[in-house]
Protein backbone atom coordinates (compact mmCIF):
# COMPACT_ATOMS: atom_id res chain seq x y z
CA UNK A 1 27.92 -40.61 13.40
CA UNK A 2 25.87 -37.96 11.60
CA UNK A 3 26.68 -34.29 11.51
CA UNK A 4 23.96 -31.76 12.50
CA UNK A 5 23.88 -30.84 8.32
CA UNK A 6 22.76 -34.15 7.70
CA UNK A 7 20.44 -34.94 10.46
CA UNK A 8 18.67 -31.60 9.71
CA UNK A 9 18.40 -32.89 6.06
CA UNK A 10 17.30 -36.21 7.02
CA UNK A 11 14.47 -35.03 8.69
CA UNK A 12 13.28 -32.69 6.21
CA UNK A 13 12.89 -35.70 3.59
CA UNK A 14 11.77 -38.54 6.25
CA UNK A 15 8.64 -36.17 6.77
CA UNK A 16 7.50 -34.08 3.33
CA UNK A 17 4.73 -31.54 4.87
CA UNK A 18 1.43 -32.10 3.81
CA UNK A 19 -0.73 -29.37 3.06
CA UNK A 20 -4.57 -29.62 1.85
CA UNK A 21 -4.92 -28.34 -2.15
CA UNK A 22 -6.60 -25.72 -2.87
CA UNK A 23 -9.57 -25.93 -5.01
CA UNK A 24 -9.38 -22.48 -7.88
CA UNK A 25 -12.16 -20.72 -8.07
CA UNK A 26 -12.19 -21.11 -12.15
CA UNK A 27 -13.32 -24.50 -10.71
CA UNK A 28 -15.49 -23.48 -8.29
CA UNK A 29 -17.43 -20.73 -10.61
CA UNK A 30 -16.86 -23.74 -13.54
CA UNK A 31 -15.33 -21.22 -16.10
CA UNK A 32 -14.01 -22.49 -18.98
CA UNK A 33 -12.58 -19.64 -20.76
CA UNK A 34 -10.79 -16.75 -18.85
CA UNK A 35 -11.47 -13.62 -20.85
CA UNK A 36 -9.52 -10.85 -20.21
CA UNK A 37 -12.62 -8.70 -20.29
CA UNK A 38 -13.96 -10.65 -16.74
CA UNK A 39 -12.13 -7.71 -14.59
CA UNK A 40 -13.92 -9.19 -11.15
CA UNK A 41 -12.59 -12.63 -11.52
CA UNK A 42 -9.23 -11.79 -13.11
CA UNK A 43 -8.87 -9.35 -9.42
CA UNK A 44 -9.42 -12.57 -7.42
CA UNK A 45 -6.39 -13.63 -8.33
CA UNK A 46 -3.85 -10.32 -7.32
CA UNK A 47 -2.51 -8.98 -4.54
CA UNK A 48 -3.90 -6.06 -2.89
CA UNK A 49 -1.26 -4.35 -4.86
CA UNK A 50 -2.08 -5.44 -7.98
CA UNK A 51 0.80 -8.40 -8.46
CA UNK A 52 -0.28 -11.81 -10.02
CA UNK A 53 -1.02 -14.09 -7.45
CA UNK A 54 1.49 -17.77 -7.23
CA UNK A 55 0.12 -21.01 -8.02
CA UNK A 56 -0.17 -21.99 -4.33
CA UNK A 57 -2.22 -19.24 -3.39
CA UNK A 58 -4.57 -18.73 -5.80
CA UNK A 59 -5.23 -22.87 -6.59
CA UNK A 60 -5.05 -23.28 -9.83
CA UNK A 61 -3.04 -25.83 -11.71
CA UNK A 62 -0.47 -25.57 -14.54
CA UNK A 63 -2.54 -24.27 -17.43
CA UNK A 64 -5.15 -22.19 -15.70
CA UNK A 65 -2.27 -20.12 -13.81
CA UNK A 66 -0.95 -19.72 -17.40
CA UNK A 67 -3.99 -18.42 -18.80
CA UNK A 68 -5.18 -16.08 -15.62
CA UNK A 69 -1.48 -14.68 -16.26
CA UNK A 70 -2.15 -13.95 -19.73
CA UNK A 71 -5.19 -12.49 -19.28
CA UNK A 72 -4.28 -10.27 -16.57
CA UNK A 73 -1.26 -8.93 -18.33
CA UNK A 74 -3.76 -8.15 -21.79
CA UNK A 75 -6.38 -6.34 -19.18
CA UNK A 76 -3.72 -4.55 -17.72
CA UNK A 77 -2.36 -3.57 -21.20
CA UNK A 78 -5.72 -2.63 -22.26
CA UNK A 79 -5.79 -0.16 -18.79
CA UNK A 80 -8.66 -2.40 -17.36
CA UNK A 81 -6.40 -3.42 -14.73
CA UNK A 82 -3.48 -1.63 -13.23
CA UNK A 83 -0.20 -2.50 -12.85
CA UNK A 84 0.61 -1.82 -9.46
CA UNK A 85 -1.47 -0.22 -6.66
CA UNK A 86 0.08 2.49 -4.43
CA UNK A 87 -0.12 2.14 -0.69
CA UNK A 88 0.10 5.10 1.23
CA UNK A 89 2.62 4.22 4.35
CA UNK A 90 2.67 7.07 6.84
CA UNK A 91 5.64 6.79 9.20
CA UNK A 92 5.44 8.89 12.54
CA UNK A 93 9.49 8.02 13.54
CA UNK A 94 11.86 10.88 14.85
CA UNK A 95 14.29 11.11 11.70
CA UNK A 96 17.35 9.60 12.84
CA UNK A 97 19.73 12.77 12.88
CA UNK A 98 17.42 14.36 15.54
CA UNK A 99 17.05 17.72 13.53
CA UNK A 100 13.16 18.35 13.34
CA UNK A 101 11.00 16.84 10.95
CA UNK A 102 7.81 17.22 9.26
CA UNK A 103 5.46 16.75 12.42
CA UNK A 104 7.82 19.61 13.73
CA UNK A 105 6.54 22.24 11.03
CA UNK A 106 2.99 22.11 11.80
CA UNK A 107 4.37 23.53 14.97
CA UNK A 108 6.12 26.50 13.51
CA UNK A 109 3.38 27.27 11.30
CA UNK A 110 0.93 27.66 14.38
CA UNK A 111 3.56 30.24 15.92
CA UNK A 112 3.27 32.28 12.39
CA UNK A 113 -0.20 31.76 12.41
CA UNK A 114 -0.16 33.55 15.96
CA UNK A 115 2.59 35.98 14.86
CA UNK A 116 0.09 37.30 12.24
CA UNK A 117 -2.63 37.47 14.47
CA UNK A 118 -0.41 39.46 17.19
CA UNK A 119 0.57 42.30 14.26
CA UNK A 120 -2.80 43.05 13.26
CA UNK A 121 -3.67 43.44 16.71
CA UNK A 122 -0.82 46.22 17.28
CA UNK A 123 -2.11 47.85 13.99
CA UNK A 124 -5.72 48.00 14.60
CA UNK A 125 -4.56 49.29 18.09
CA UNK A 126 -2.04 52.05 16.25
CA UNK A 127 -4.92 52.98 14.03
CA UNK A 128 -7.42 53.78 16.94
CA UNK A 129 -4.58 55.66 18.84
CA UNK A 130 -3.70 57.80 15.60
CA UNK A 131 -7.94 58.85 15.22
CA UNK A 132 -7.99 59.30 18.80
CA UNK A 133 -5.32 61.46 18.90
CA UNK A 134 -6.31 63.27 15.77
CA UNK A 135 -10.47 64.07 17.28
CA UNK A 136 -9.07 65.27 20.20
């Protein structure tokens, strides 16, 4: 009797997936030297944040992976590409310790903003008390 180890393994190798290739699109465009210069292709094959894409993404075989690697990593040393993209992640959570956080100041500066409003009233009012007093 087989265990449930070897049962799972036996049906991983009774059944390999099959998966239709990808075709690159050095093929496609029929290039037959990857210049490091070509920023627009070389881009094809990164991520959105600017990491080389894997063989099984992008399509290529062996060699042409090899030389769209080199050739990114010569652009990127000669600043044509860059070497990692930032992504700007804004989180709205409640920080964890449940003091206040960021969102909490805009808050506090709309109560100074009111604040400062509030004492120029009183002084404007103080000033046309004082040169009513004083005319009459």
């Amino acid at each position: 009797m087989a265990s449930k180890k070897n049962r799972a393994r036996a049906a991983k190798d009774a059944a390999p997936r099959k998966y239709k290739k990808k075709t690159s699109a050095l093929v496609i465009e029929k290039v037959e030297y990857v210049d490091y210069k070509d920023v627009d292709l070389l881009s094809r094959f990164m991520s959105d944040r600017a990491k080389i894409r894997n063989r099984r993404v992008s399509g290529n075989d062996v060699q042409q992976q090899r030389e769209v690697a080199h050739a990114i990593k010569v652009a990127r040393e000669m600043a044509l590409l860059p070497y990692a993209k930032r992504v700007a992640n804004q989180r709205t959570r409640p920080p964890r310790d449940g003091r206040p956080g960021r969102g909490d100041n805009e808050n506090a500066t709309d109560v100074n903003d009111e604040n400062a409003i509030d004492e120029t009233d009183t002084s404007l009012d103080a000033g046309l008390d004082g040169a009513d007093d004083g005319e009459e």
